[in-house]
Protein backbone atom coordinates (compact mmCIF):
# COMPACT_ATOMS: atom_id res chain seq x y z
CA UNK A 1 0.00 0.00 0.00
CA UNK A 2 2.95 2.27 0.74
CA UNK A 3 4.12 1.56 -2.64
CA UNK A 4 1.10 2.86 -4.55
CA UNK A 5 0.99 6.07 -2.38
CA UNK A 6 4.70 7.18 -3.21
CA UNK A 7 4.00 6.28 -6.40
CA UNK A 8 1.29 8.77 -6.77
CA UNK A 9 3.44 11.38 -4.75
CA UNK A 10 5.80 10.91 -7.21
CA UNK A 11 3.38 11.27 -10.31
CA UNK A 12 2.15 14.70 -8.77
CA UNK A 13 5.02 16.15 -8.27
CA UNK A 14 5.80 15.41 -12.18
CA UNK A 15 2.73 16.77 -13.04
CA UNK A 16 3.02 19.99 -10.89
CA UNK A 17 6.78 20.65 -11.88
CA UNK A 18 5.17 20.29 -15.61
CA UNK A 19 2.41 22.40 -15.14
CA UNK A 20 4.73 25.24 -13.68
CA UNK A 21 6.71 24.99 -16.44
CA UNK A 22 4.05 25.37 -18.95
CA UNK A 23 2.70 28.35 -16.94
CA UNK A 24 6.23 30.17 -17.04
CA UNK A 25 6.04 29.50 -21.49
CA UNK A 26 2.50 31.49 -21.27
CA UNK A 27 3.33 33.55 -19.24
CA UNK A 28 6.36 34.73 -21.07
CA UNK A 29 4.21 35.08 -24.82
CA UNK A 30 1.60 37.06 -22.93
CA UNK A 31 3.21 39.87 -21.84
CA UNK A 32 1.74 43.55 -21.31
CA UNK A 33 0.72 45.76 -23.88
CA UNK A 34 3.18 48.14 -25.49
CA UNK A 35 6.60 47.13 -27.29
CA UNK A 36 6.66 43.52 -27.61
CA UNK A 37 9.91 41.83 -25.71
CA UNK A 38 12.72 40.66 -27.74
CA UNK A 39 10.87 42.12 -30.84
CA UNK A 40 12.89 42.52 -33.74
CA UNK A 41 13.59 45.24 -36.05
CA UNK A 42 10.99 46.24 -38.73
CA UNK A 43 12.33 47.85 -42.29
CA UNK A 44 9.62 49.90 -43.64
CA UNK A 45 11.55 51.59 -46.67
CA UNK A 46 14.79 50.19 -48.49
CA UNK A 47 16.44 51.90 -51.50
CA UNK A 48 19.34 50.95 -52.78
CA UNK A 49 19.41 53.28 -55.79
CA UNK A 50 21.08 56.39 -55.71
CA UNK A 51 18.90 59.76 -56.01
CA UNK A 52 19.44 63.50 -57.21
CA UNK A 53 19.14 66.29 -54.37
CA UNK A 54 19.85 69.81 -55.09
CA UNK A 55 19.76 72.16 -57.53
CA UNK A 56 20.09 71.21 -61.26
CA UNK A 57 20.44 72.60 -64.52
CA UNK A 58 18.80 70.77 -67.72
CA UNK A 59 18.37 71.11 -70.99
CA UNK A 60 15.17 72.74 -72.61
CA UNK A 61 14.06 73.33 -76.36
CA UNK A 62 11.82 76.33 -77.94
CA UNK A 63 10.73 76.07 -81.58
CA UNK A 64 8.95 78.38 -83.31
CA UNK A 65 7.78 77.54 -86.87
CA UNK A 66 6.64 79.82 -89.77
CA UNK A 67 5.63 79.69 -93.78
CA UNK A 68 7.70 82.28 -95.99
CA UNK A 69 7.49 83.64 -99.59
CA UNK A 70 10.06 85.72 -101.24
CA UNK A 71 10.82 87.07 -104.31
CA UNK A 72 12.54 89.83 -105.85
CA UNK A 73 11.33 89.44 -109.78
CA UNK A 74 11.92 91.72 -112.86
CA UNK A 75 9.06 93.90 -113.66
CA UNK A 76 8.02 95.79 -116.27
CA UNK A 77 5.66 98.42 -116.82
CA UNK A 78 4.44 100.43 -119.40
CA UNK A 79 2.23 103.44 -119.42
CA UNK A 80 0.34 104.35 -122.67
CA UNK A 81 -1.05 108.54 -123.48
CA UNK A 82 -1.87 108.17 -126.68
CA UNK A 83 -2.17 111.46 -128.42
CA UNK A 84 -1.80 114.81 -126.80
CA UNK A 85 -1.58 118.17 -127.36
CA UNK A 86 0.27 120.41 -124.84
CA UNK A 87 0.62 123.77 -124.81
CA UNK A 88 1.42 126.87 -122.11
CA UNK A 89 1.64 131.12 -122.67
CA UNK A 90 1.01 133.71 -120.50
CA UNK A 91 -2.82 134.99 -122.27
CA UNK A 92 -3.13 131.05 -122.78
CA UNK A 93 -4.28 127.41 -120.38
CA UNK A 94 -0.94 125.50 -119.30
CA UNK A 95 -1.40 121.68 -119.00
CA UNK A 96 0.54 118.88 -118.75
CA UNK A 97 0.84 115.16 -118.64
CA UNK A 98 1.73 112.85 -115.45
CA UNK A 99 2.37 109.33 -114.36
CA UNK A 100 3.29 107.64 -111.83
CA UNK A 101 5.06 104.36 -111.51
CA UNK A 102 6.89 102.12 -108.67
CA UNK A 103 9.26 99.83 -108.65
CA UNK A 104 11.37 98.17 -106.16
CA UNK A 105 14.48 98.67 -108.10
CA UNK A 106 14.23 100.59 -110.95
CA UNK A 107 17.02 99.76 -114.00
CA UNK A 108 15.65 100.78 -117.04
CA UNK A 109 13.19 103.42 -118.14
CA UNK A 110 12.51 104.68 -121.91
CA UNK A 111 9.85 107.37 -122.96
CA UNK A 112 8.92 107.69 -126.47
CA UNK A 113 6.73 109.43 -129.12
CA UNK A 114 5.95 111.27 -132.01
CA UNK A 115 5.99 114.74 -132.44
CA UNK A 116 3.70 115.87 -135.81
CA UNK A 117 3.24 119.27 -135.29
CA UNK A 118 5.38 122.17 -132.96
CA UNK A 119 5.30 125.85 -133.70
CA UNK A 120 8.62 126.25 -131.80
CA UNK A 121 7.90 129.11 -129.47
CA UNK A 122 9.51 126.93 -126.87
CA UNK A 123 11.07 123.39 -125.45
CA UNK A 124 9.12 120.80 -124.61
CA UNK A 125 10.36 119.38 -120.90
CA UNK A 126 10.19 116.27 -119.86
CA UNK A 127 11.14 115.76 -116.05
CA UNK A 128 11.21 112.88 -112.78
CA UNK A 129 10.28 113.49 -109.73
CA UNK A 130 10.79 117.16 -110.45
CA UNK A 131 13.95 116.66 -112.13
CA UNK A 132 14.83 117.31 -115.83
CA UNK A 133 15.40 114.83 -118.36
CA UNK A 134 14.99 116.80 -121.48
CA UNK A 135 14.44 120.42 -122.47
CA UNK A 136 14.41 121.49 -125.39
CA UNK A 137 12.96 122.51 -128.55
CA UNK A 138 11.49 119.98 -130.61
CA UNK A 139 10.78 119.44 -134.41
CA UNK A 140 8.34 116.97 -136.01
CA UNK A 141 9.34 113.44 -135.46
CA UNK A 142 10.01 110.32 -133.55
CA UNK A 143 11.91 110.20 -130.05
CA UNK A 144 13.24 108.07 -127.48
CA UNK A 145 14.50 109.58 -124.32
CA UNK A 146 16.69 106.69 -122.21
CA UNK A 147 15.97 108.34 -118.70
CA UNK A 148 19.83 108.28 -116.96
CA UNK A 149 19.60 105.78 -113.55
CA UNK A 150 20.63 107.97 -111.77
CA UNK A 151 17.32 109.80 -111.82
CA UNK A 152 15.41 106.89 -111.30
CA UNK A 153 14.23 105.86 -107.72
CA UNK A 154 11.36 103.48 -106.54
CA UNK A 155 8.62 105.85 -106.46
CA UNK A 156 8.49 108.35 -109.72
CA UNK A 157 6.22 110.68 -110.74
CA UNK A 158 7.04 111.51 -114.82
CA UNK A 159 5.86 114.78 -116.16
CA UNK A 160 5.81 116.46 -119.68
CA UNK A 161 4.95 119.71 -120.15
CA UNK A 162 4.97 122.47 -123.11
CA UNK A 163 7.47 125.58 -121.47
CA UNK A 164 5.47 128.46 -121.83
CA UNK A 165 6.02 131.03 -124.79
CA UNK A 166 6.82 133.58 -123.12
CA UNK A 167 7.18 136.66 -123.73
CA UNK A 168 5.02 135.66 -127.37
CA UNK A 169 2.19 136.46 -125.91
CA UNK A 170 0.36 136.69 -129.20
CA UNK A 171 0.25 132.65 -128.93
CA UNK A 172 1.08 129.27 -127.04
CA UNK A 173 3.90 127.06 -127.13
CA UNK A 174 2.14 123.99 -128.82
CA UNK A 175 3.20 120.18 -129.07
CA UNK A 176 0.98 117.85 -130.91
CA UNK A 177 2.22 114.65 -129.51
CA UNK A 178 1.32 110.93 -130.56
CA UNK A 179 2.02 107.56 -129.78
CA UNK A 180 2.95 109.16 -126.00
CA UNK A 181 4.70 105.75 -124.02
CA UNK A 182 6.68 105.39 -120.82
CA UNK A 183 7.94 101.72 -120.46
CA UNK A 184 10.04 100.67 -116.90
CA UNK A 185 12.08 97.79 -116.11
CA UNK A 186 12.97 97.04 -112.40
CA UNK A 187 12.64 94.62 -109.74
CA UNK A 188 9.86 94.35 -107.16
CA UNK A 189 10.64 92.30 -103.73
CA UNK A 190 8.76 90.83 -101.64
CA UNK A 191 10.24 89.94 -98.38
CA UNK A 192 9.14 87.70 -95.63
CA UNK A 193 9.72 88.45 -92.39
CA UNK A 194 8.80 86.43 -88.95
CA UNK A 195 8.79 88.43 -85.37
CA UNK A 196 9.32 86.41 -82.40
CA UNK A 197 9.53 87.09 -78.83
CA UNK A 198 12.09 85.79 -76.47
CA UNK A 199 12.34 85.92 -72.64
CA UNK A 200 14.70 84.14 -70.16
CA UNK A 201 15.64 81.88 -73.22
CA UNK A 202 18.19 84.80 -73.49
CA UNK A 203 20.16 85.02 -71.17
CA UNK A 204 20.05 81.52 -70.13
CA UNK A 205 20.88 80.58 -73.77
CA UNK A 206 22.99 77.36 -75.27
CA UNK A 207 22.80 77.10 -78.97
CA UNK A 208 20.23 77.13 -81.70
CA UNK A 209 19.56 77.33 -85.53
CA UNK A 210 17.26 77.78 -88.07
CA UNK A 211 16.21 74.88 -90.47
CA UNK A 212 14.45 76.03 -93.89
CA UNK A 213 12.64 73.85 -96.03
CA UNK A 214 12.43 75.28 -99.85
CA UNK A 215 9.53 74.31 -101.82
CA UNK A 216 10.19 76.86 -104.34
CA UNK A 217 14.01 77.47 -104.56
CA UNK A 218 15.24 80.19 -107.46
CA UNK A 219 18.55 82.31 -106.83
CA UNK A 220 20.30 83.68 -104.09
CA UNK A 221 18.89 84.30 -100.39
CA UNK A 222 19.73 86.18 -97.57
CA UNK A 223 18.78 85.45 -94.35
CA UNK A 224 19.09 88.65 -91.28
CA UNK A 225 18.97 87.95 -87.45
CA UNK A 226 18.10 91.38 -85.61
CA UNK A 227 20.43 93.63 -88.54
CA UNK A 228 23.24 90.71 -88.89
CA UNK A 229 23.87 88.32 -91.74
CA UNK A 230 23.29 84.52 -91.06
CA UNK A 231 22.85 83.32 -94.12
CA UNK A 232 23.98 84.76 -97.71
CA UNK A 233 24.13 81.98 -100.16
CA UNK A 234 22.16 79.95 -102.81
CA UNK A 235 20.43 77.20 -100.62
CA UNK A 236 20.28 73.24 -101.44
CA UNK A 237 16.34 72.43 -100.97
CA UNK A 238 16.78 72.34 -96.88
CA UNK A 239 19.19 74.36 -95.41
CA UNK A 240 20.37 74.87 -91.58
CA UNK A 241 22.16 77.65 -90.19
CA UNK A 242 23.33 78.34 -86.62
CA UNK A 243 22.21 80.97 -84.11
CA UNK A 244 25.10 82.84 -81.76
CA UNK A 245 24.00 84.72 -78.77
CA UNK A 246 24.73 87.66 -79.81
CA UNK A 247 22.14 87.19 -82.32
CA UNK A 248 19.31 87.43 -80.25
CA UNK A 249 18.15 90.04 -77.31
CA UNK A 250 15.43 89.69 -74.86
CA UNK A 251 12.06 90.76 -76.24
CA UNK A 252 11.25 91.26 -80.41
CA UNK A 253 13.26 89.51 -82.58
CA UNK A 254 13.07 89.25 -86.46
CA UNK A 255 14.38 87.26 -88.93
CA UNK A 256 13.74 88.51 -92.30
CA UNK A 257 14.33 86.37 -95.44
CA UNK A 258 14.98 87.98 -98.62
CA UNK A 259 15.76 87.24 -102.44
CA UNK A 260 18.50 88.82 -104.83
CA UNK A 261 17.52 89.90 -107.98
CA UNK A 262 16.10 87.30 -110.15
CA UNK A 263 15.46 85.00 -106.87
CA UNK A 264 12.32 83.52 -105.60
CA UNK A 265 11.79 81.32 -102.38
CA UNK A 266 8.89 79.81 -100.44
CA UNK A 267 8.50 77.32 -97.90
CA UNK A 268 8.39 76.63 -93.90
CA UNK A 269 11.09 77.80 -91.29
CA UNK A 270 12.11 76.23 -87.82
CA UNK A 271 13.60 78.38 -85.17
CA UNK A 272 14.80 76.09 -82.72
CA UNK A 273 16.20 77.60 -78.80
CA UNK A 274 18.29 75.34 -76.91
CA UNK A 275 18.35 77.16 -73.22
CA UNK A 276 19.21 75.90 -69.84
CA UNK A 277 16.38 75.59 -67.00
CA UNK A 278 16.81 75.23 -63.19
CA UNK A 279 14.97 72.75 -60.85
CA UNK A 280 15.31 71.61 -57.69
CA UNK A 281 15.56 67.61 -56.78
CA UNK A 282 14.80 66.46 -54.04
CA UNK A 283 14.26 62.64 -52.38
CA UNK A 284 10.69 61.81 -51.47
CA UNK A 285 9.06 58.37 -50.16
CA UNK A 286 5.62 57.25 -48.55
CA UNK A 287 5.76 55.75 -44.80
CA UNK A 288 2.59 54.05 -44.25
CA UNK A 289 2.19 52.77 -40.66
CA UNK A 290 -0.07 50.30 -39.54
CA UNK A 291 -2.06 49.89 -36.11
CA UNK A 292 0.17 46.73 -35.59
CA UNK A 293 2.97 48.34 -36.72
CA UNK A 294 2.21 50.60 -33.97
CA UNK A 295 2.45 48.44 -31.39
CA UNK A 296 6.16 47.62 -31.87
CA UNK A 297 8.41 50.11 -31.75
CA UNK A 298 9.28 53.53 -29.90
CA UNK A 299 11.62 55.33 -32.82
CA UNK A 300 11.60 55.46 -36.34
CA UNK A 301 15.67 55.12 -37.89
CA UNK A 302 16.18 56.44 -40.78
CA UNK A 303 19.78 55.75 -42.59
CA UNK A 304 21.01 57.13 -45.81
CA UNK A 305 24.58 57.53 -47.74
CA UNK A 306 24.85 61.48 -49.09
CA UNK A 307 27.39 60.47 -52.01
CA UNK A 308 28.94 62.01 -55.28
CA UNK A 309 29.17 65.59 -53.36
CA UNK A 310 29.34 68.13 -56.28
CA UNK A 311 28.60 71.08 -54.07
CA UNK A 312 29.02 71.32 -50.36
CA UNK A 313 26.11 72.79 -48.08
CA UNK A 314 23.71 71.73 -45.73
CA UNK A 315 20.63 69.02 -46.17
CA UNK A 316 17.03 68.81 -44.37
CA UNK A 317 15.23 65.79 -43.14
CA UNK A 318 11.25 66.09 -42.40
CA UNK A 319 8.30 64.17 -41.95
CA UNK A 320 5.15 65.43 -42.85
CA UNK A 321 1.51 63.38 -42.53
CA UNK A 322 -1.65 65.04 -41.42
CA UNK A 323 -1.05 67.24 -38.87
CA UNK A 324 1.93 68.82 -41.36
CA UNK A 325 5.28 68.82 -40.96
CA UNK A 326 5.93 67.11 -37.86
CA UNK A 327 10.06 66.26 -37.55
CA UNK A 328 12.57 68.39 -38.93
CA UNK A 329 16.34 68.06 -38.41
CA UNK A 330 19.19 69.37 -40.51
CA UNK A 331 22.96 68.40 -41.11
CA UNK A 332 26.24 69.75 -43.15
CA UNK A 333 27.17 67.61 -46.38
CA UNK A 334 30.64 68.61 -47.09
CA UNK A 335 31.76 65.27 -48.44
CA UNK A 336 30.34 61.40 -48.72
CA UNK A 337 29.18 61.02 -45.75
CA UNK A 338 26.60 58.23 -43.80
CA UNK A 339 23.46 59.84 -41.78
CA UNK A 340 21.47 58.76 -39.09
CA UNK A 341 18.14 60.18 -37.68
CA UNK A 342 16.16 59.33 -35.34
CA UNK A 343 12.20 60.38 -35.14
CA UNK A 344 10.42 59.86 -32.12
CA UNK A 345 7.17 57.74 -32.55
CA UNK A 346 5.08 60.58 -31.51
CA UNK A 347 5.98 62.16 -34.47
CA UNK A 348 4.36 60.17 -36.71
CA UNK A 349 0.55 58.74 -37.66
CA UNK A 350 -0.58 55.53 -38.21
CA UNK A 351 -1.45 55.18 -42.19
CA UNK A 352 0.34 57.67 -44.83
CA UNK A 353 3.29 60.04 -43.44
CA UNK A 354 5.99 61.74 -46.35
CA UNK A 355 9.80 61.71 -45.61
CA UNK A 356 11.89 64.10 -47.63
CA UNK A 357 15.48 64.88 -48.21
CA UNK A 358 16.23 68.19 -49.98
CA UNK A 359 19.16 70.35 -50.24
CA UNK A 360 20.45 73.53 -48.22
CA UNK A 361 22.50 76.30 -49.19
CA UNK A 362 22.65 75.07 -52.71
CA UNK A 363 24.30 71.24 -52.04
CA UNK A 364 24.28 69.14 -54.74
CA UNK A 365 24.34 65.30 -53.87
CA UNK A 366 22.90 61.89 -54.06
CA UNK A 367 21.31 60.17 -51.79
CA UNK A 368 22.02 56.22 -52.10
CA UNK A 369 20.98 53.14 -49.35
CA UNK A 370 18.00 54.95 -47.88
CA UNK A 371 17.07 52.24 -44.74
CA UNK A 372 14.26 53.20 -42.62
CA UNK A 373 13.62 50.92 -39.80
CA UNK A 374 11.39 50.30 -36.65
CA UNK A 375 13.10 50.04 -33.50
C-alpha cells in the first residue's frame, strides 16, 4: 500500500513541476501591452538606388515655326497717253501730262513718241520726280528719251509739259504729240519676315539654328537675325544655319528672309532655342504605418549615404503626414558622408506620413541606401 501512495506522490510532483513549467512559457508570450519583448527590427523603406538632391540645370528646347514667300522678280511696266496736245503762254491754259510708276528697283526706263506738229515758241520738258530729263525745242518726229539711272528711284512721278512762250504772248507754245509711251524695267521684292519674342531663353541661352525647307528654290537668299547676316548663299532644298548669342536680345526679334535679284523662295522655317532651366531635386518616399505596426516600436531610424558631393552645403530631413510637418532636423554635407536620424514615434501617424530629403545652401548630392527601420 505504501508503494502505490509514493507512487502517486511521485506522479504529482511530475505533473506539478510540468504544469509550472508550462505556466512560465504562457506567461512569457503574454506579456503587457506596449513594445513587444525581444521584438525585432521592422524595415519599412529600403532603396538601394542612388537619387538626385539639389539644384540642377537641364536642358530645354523652344521652336517656333513659320511659312515664308520671297521674291525679288523683274518687272516691267508700261504706261500708254496716246495722243496729246500740250501747250502753255502767259494769255493762254498751261497743261501737262503725269504718271506715276513704282518699282522696287528701278534699272531701265525709256519714254517715247511722235511729235507731228510744234510751232517752236519753246522746249518741250520732260522731267522725274521734279527733275529734268529733257528740255528742249522739238521738231516733227520720232523720239526716245533713255531716262539716266541715276534719276530713277522706286517711287516716280514723270511729267511732260509744253514751257510756256513767253514773252510771245500773241500765242502758245504747242506740241501735238502721238504715240505718248513710258515703259520701266525694275525689280519688285517681296520679303518675308517672322517676329518672335524671347524671354529668359536669353540670357540663359545654349545654342540654336534655323532649319528652312524650300519648296520653291530660285537664286540667291539672304537670311538677317536682328540687322546681322546669317545666311547669304544659294540654298540646297533644306538648309540649316546656326544661331550665336549675340544674335538674339530679350524681347522682339526678327528674322527677315529675302531674295537677290532674279530670286524667288517659299517654304516653312524652324527656329529652334536650346536654353538651360533650373529645378530643384529632391528625395521623397511614402511611410505608411499600420495599427500593428504601432504596437512595436518607440523610434523610427532612418539611414542614408549622401554620395557624389558636387557642391558642399547643408541638407534637411522632415516628416510630414496630417497634422503637417511634424520632424525636422538638418545636417552639413561637405563630403560622402553616412546619416542617421532618429524620429520619435510621436511624431508620426498611423497610415500615410511623407519623408523628404532636400538640399540647403545650394548642395548638390545623391542620396544612395535609404534604410528606414522600426526600433
Amino acid at each position: 500500500m505504501a508503494d502505490g501512495k509514493d507512487e502517486f506522490t511521485i506522479f504529482l510532483v511530475a505533473g506539478l513541476i510540468i504544469l509550472a513549467v508550462l505556466f512560465a512559457v504562457f506567461n512569457l508570450n503574454t506579456a503587457p501591452t506596449g513594445k513587444a519583448v525581444g521584438a525585432q527590427e521592422i524595415s519599412v523603406v529600403n532603396l538601394s538606388t542612388a537619387m538626385p538632391v539639389g539644384p540642377e540645370s537641364f536642358l530645354q528646347l523652344r521652336t517656333l515655326s513659320f511659312s515664308f514667300d520671297s521674291s525679288n522678280l523683274r518687272q516691267a511696266q508700261e504706261a500708254d497717253f496716246g495722243n496729246v496736245t500740250l501747250q502753255s503762254g502767259v494769255l493762254f491754259a498751261t497743261n501737262e501730262e503725269k504718271q506715276a510708276i513704282t518699282l522696287d528697283n528701278p534699272s531701265k526706263m525709256d519714254i517715247d513718241f511722235t511729235v507731228t506738229k510744234s510751232n517752236g515758241l519753246g522746249p518741250l520738258v520732260t522731267k522725274i520726280n521734279g527733275q529734268v530729263v529733257d528740255s528742249r525745242v522739238l521738231e516733227p518726229g520720232d523720239y526716245v528719251f533713255h531716262v539716266d539711272n541715276a534719276l530713277l528711284s522706286k517711287d516716280m512721278v514723270i511729267t511732260m509739259a509744253a514751257a510756256s512762250s513767253g514773252w510771245q504772248i500773241w500765242a502758245p507754245n504747242v506740241y501735238e504729240i502721238q504715240n505718248l509711251r513710258i515703259e520701266a524695267e525694275g525689280y519688285t521684292a517681296k520679303g518675308a519676315n517672322y517676329v518672335f519674342n524671347l524671354d529668359q531663353e536669353v540670357p540663359n541661352f545654349a545654342t540654336g539654328k534655323v532649319d528652312l525647307s524650300l519648296n520653291q528654290n530660285v537664286g540667291e537668299l539672304k537670311a538677317v537675325l536682328n540687322q546681322r547676316t546669317v545666311f547669304d548663299a544659294r540654298p540646297p532644298s533644306a538648309v540649316s544655319f546656326e544661331i550665336i548669342r549675340p544674335d538674339l536680345q530679350q524681347g522682339q526679334n526678327a528674322l527677315s528672309l529675302q531674295s537677290a535679284n532674279d530670286s524667288a523662295f517659299s517654304g516653312t522655317g524652324v527656329i529652334s532655342i536650346y536654353y538651360y532651366g533650373q529645378k530643384n531635386d529632391i528625395l521623397q518616399t511614402p511611410i505608411n504605418l499600420t495599427e500593428a505596426d504601432n504596437n512595436t516600436f518607440d523610434e523610427m531610424d532612418i539611414r542614408f549615404d549622401a554620395v557624389r558631393v558636387a557642391t558642399p552645403g547643408g541638407l534637411s530631413v522632415k516628416i510630414a503626414n496630417s497634422q503637417g510637418t511634424t520632424f525636422t532636423d538638418f545636417a552639413a554635407v561637405s563630403q560622402d558622408t553616412g546619416f542617421e536620424f532618429r524620429v520619435p514615434k510621436d511624431k508620426l501617424n498611423v497610415g500615410y506620413n511623407v519623408l523628404t530629403v532636400s538640399s540647403v545652401d545650394g548642395a548638390v548630392f545623391q542620396v544612395a541606401d535609404l534604410d528606414i527601420k522600426l526600433v
